[in-house]
C-alpha atoms as a PDB file:
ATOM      1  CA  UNK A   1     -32.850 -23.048 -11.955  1.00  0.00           C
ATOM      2  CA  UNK A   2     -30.777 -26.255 -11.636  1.00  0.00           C
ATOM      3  CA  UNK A   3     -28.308 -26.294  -7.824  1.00  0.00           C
ATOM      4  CA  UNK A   4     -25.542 -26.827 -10.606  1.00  0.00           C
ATOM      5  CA  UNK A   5     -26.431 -23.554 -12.415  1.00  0.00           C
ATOM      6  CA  UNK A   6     -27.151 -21.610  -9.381  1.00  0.00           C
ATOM      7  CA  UNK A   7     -25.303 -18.262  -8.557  1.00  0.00           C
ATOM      8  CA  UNK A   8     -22.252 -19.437  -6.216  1.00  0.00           C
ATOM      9  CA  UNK A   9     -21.554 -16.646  -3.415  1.00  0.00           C
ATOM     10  CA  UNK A  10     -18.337 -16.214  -2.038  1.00  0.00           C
ATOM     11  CA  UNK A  11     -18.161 -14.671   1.525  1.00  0.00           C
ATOM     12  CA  UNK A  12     -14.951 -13.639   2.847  1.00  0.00           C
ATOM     13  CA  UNK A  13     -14.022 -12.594   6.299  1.00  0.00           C
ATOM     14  CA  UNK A  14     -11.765  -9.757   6.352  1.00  0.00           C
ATOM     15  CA  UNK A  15      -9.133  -9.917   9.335  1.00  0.00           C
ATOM     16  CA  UNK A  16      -6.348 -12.730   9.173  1.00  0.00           C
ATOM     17  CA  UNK A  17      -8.074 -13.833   5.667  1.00  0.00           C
ATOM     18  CA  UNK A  18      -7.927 -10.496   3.306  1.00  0.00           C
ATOM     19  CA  UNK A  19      -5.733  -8.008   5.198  1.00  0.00           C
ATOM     20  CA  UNK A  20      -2.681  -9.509   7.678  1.00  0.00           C
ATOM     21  CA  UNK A  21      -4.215  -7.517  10.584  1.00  0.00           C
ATOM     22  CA  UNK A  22      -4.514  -9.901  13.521  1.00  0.00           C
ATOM     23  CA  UNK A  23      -0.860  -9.764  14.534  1.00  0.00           C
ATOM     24  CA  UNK A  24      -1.062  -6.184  14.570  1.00  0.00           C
ATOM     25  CA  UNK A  25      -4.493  -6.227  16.735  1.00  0.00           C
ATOM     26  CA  UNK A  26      -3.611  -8.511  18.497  1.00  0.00           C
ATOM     27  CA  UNK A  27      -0.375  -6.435  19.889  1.00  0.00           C
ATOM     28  CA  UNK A  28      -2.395  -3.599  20.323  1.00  0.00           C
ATOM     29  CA  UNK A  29      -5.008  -5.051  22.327  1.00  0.00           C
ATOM     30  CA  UNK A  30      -2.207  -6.850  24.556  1.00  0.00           C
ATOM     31  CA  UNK A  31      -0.391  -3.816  25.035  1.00  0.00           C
ATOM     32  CA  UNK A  32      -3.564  -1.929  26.287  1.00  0.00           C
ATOM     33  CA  UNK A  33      -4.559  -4.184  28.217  1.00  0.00           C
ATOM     34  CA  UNK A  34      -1.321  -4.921  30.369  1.00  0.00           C
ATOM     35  CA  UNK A  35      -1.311  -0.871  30.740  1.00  0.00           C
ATOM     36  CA  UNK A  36      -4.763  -1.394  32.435  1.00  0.00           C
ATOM     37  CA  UNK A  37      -3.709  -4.081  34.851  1.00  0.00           C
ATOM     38  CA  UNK A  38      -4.930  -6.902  32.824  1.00  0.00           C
ATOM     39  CA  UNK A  39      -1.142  -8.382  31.380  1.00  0.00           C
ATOM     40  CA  UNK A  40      -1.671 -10.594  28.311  1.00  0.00           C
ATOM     41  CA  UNK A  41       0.605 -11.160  25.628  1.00  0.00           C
ATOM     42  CA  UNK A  42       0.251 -10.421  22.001  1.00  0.00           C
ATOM     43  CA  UNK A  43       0.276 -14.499  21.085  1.00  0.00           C
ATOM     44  CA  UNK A  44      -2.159 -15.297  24.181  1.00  0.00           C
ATOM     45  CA  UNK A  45      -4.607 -12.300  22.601  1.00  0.00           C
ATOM     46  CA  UNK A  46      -4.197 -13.783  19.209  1.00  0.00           C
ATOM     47  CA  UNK A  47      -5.345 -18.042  20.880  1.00  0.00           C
ATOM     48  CA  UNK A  48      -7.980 -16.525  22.800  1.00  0.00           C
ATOM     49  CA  UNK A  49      -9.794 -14.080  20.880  1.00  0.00           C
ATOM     50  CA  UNK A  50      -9.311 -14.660  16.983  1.00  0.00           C
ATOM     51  CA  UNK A  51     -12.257 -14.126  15.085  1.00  0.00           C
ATOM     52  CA  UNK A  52     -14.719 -12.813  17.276  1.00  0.00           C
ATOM     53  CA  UNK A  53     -16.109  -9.173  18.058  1.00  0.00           C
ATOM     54  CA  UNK A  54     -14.523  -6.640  19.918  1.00  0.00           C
ATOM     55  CA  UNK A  55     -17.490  -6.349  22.055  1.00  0.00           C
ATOM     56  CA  UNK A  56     -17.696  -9.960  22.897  1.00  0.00           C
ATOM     57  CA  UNK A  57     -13.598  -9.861  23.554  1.00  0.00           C
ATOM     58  CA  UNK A  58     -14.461  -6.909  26.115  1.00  0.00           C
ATOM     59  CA  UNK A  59     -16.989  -8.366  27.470  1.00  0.00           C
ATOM     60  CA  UNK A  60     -15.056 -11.978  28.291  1.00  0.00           C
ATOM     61  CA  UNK A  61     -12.192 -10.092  29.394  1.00  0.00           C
ATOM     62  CA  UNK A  62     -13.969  -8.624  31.720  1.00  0.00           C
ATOM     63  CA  UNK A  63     -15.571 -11.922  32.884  1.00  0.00           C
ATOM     64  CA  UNK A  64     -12.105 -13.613  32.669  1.00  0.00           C
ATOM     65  CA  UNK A  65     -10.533 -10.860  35.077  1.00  0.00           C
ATOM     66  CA  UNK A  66     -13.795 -10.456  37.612  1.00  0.00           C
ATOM     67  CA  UNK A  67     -13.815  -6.534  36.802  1.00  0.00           C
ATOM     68  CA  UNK A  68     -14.284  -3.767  34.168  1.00  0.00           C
ATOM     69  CA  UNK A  69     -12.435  -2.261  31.779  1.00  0.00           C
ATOM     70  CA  UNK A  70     -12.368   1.627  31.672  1.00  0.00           C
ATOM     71  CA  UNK A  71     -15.347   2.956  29.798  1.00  0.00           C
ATOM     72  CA  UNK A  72     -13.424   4.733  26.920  1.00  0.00           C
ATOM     73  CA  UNK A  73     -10.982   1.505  26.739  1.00  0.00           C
ATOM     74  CA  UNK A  74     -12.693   0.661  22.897  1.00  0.00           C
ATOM     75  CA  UNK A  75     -12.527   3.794  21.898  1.00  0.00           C
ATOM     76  CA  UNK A  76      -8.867   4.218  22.502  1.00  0.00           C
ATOM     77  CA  UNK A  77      -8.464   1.081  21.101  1.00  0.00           C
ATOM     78  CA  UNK A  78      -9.705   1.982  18.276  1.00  0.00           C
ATOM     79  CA  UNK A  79      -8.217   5.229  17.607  1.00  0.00           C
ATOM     80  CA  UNK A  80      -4.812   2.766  18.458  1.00  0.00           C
ATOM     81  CA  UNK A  81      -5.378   0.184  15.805  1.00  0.00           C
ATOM     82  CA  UNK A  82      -6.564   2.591  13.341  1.00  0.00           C
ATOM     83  CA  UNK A  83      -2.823   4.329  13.416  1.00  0.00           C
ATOM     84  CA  UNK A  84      -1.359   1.093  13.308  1.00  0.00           C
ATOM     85  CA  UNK A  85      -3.075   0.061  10.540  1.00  0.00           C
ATOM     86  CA  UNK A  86      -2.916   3.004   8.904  1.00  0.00           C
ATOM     87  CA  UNK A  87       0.957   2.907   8.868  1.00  0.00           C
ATOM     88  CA  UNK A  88       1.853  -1.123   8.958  1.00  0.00           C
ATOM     89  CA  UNK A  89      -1.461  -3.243   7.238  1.00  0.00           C
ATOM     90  CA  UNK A  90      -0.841  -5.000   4.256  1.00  0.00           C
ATOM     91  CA  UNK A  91      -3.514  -6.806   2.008  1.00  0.00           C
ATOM     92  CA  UNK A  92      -2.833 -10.706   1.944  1.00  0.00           C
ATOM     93  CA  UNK A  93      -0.109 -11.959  -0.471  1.00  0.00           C
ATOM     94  CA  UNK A  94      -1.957 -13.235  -3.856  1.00  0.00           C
ATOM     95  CA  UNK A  95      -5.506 -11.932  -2.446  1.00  0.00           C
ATOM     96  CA  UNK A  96      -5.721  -8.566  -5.305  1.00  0.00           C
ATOM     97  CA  UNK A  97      -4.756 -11.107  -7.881  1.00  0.00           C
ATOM     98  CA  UNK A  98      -7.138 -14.039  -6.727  1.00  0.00           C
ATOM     99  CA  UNK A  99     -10.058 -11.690  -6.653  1.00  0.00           C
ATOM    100  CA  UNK A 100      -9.046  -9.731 -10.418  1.00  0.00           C
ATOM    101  CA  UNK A 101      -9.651 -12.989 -11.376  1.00  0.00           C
ATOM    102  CA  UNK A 102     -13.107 -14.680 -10.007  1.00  0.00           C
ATOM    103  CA  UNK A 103     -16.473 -14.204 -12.115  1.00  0.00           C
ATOM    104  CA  UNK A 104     -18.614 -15.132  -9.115  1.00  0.00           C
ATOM    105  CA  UNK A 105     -19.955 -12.350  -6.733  1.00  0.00           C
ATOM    106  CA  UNK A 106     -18.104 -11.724  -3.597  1.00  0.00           C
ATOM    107  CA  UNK A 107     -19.034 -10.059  -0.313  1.00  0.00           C
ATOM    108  CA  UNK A 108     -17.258  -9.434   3.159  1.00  0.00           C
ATOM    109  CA  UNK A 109     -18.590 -10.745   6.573  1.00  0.00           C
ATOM    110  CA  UNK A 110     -16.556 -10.133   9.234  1.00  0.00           C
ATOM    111  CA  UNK A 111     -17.026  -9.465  12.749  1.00  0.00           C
ATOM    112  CA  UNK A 112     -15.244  -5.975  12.567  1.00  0.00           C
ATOM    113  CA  UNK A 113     -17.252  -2.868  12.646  1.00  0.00           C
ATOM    114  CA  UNK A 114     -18.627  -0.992   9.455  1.00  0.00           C
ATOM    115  CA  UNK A 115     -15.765   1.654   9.405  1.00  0.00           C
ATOM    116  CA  UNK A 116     -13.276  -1.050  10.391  1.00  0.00           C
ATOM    117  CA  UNK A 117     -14.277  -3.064   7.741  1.00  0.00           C
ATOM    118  CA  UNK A 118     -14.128  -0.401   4.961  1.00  0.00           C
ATOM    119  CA  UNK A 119     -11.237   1.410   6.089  1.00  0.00           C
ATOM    120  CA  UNK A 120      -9.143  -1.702   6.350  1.00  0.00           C
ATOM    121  CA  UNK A 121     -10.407  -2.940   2.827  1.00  0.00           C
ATOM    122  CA  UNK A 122      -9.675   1.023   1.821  1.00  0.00           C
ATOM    123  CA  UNK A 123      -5.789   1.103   2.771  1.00  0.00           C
ATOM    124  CA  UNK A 124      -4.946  -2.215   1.346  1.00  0.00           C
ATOM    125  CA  UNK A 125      -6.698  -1.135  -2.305  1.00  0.00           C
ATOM    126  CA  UNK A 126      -9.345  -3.765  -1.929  1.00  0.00           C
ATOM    127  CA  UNK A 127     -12.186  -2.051  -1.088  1.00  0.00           C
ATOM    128  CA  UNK A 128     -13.297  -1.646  -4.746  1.00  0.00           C
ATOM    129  CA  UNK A 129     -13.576  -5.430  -4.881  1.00  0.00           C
ATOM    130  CA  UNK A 130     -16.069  -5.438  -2.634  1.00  0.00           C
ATOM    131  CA  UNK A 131     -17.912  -2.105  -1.609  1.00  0.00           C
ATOM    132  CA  UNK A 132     -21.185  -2.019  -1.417  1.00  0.00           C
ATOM    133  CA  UNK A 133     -21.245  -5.859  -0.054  1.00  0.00           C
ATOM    134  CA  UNK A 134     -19.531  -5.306   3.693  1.00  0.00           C
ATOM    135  CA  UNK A 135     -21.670  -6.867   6.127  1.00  0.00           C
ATOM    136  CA  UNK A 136     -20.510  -6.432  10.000  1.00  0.00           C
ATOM    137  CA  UNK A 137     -21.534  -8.433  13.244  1.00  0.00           C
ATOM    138  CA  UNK A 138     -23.236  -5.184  14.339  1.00  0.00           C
ATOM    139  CA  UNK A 139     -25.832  -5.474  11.513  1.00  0.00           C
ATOM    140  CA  UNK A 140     -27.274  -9.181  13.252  1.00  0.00           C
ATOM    141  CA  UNK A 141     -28.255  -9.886  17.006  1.00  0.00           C
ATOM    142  CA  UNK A 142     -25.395 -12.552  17.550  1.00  0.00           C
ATOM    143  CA  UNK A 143     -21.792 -12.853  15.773  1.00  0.00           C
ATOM    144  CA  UNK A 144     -19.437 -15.522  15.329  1.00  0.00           C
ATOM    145  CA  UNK A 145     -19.863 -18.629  16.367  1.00  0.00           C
ATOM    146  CA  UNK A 146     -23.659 -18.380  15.594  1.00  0.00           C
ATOM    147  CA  UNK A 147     -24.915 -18.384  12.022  1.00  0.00           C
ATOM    148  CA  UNK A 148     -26.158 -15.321  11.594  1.00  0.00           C
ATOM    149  CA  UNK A 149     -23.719 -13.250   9.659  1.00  0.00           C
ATOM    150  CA  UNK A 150     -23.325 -15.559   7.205  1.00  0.00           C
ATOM    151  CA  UNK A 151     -26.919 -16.112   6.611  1.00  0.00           C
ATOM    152  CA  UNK A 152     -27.700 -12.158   6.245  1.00  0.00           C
ATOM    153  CA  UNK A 153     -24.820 -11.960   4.013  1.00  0.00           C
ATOM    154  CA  UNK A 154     -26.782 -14.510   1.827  1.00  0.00           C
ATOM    155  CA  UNK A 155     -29.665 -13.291   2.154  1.00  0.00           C
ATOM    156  CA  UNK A 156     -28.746  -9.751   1.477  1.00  0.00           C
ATOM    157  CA  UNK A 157     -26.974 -11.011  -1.694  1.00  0.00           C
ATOM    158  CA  UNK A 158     -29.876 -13.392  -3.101  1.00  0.00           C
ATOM    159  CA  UNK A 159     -28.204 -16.741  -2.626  1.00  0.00           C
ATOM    160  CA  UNK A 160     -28.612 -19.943  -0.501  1.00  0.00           C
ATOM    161  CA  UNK A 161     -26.634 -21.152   1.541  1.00  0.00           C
ATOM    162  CA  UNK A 162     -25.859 -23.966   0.001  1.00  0.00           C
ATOM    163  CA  UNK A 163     -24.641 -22.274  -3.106  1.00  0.00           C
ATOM    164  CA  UNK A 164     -22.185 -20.361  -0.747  1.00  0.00           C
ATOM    165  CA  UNK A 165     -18.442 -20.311  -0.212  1.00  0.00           C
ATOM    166  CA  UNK A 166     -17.293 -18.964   3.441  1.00  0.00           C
ATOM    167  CA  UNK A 167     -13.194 -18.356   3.568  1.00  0.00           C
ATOM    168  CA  UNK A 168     -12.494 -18.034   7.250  1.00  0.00           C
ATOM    169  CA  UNK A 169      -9.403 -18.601   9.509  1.00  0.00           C
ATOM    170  CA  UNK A 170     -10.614 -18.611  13.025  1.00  0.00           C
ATOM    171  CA  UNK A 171     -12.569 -21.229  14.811  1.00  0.00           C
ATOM    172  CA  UNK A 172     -15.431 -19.280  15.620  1.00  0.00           C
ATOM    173  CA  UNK A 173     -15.805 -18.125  11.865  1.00  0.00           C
ATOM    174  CA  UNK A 174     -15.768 -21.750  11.010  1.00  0.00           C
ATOM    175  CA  UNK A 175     -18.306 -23.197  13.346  1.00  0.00           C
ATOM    176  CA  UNK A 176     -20.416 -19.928  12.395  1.00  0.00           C
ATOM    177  CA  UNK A 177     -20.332 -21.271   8.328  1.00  0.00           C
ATOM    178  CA  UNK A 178     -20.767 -24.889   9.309  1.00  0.00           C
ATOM    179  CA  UNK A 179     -23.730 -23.884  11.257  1.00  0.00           C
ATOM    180  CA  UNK A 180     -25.218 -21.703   8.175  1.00  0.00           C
ATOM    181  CA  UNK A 181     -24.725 -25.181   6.389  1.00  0.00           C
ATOM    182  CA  UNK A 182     -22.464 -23.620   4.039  1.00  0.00           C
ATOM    183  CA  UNK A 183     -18.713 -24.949   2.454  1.00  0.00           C
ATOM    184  CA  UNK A 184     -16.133 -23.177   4.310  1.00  0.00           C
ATOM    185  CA  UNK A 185     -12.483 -23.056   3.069  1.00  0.00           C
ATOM    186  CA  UNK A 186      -9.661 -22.377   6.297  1.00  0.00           C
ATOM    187  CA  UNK A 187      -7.211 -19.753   5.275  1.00  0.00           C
ATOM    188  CA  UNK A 188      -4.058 -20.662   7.416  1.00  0.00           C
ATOM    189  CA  UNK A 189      -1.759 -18.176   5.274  1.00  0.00           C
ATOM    190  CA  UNK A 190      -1.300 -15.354   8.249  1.00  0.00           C
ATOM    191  CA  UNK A 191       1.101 -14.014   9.688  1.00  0.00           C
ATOM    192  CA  UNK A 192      -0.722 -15.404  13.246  1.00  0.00           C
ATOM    193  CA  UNK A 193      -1.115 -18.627  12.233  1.00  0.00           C
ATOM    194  CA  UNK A 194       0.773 -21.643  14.197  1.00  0.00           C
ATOM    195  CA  UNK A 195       2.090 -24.430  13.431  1.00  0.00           C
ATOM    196  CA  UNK A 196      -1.023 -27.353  13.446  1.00  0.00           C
ATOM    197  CA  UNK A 197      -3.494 -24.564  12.950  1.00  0.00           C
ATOM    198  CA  UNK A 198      -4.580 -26.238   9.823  1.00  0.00           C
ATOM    199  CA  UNK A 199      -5.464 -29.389  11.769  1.00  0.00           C
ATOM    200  CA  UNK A 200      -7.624 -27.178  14.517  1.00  0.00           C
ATOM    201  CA  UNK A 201      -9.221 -25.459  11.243  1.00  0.00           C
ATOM    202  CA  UNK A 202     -10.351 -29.150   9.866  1.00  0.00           C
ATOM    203  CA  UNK A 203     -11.470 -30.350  13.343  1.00  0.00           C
ATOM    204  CA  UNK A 204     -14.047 -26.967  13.635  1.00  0.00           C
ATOM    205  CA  UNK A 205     -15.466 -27.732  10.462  1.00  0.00           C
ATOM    206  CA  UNK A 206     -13.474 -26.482   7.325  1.00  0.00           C
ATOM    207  CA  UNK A 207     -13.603 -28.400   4.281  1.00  0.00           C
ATOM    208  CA  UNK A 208     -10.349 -28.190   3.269  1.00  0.00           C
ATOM    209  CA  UNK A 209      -7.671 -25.849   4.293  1.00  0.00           C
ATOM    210  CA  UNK A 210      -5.294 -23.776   2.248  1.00  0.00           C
ATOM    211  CA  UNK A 211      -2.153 -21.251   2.886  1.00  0.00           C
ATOM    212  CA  UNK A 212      -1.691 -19.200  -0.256  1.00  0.00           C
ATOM    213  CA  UNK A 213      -4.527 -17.240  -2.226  1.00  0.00           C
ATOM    214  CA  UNK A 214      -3.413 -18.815  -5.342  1.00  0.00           C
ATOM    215  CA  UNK A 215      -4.721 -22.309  -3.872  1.00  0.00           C
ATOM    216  CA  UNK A 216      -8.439 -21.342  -3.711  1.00  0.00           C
ATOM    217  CA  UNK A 217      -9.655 -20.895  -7.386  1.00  0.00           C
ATOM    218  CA  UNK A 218      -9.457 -24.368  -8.457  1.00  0.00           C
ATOM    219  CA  UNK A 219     -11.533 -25.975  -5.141  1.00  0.00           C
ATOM    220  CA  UNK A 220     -14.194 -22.634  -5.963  1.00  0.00           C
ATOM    221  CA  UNK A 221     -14.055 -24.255 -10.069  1.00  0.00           C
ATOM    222  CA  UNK A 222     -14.787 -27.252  -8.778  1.00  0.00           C
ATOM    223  CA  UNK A 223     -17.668 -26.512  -6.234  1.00  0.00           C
ATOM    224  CA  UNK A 224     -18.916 -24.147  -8.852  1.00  0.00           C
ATOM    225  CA  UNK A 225     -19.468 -27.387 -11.865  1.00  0.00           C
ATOM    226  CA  UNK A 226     -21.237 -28.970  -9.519  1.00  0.00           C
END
């Protein structure tokens, strides 16, 4: 099989790309914390720990801060975002139509857990897109920045990674596709995106970057002739 006629993979992260979660997360997780004794605000959650595990926030929060958070402070977390999502998350404008329309296969890698994943994909009516192809940071030794997700989603999906597409809008899910040697596409369409965001997407890595679903299928036409 030619490259040109190889399969083309699309891998999408979930948070900030498919559903407009990270502003709610990230008031959660600022609201939590300042009730612990470690005051952060929801915009200084959203700069600092974008796109990265909940474990590995934890665990530099408590390096940040010199002390530890209380053991059942994911849990309760958890059981906090999960009602807020529940009652406030929204897929991403133009995503459900975007993806009614693709003929290439599509997966999710994102560094949320399992039941995150597919209960976040599950209230926003996207889930069928997708399901059985959800692959979390729990199912490789390191998340994003490193590689790894993105080259077990390939891998569990029969494709190189050079025949893949990553959509991403953090930093660290960008370095982690650029070091998978994949194309990566910046989604800076969020409702926690900033202004020059696009220009911090491009320096990581990104190949291009793009605000509105509806933007994506003619740069995926493209890659896909080639």
């Amino acid at each position: 099989m030619s490259p040109a006629s190889a399969p083309l993979l699309l891998i999408f992260d979930c948070d900030g790309v498919l559903v407009d979660s990270e502003p709610i997360a990230s008031r959660t997780l600022a609201a939590m914390l300042t009730e612990t004794g470690f005051p952060l605000t929801a915009e200084e959650a959203i700069e600092r720990y974008t796109g990265i595990s909940l474990r590995a926030v934890l665990a530099l929060i408590e390096s940040e801060w010199g002390r530890p958070l209380p053991p059942d402070f994911a849990a309760r977390l958890r059981e906090r975002d999960r009602a807020a999502f529940d009652a406030e998350l929204q897929a991403m404008p133009g995503v459900i139509e975007l993806l009614g329309s693709l003929s290439w296969p599509v997966c999710v890698a994102s560094s949320g857990t399992p039941d995150k994943i597919r209960a976040n994909l599950a209230v926003t009516g996207l889930l069928p897109f997708f399901e059985p192809h959800l692959f979390s940071a729990e199912m490789v030794e390191r998340g994003k920045p490193a590689p790894d997700l993105f080259l077990y989603a390939a891998r569990e999906m029969g494709v190189s990674p050079e025949r893949c597409v990553v959509v991403e809008d953090s930093v660290a899910g960008v370095r982690a596709a650029r070091a998978a040697a994949m194309e990566v596409f910046g989604f800076c369409g969020g409702g926690h995106v900033r202004p020059g965001f696009a220009g911090t997407l491009l320096t990581a890595g990104a190949t291009r970057v793009f605000t509105r679903m509806g933007e994506l299928r003619g740069p995926i036409e493209e890659l896909a002739r080639r």
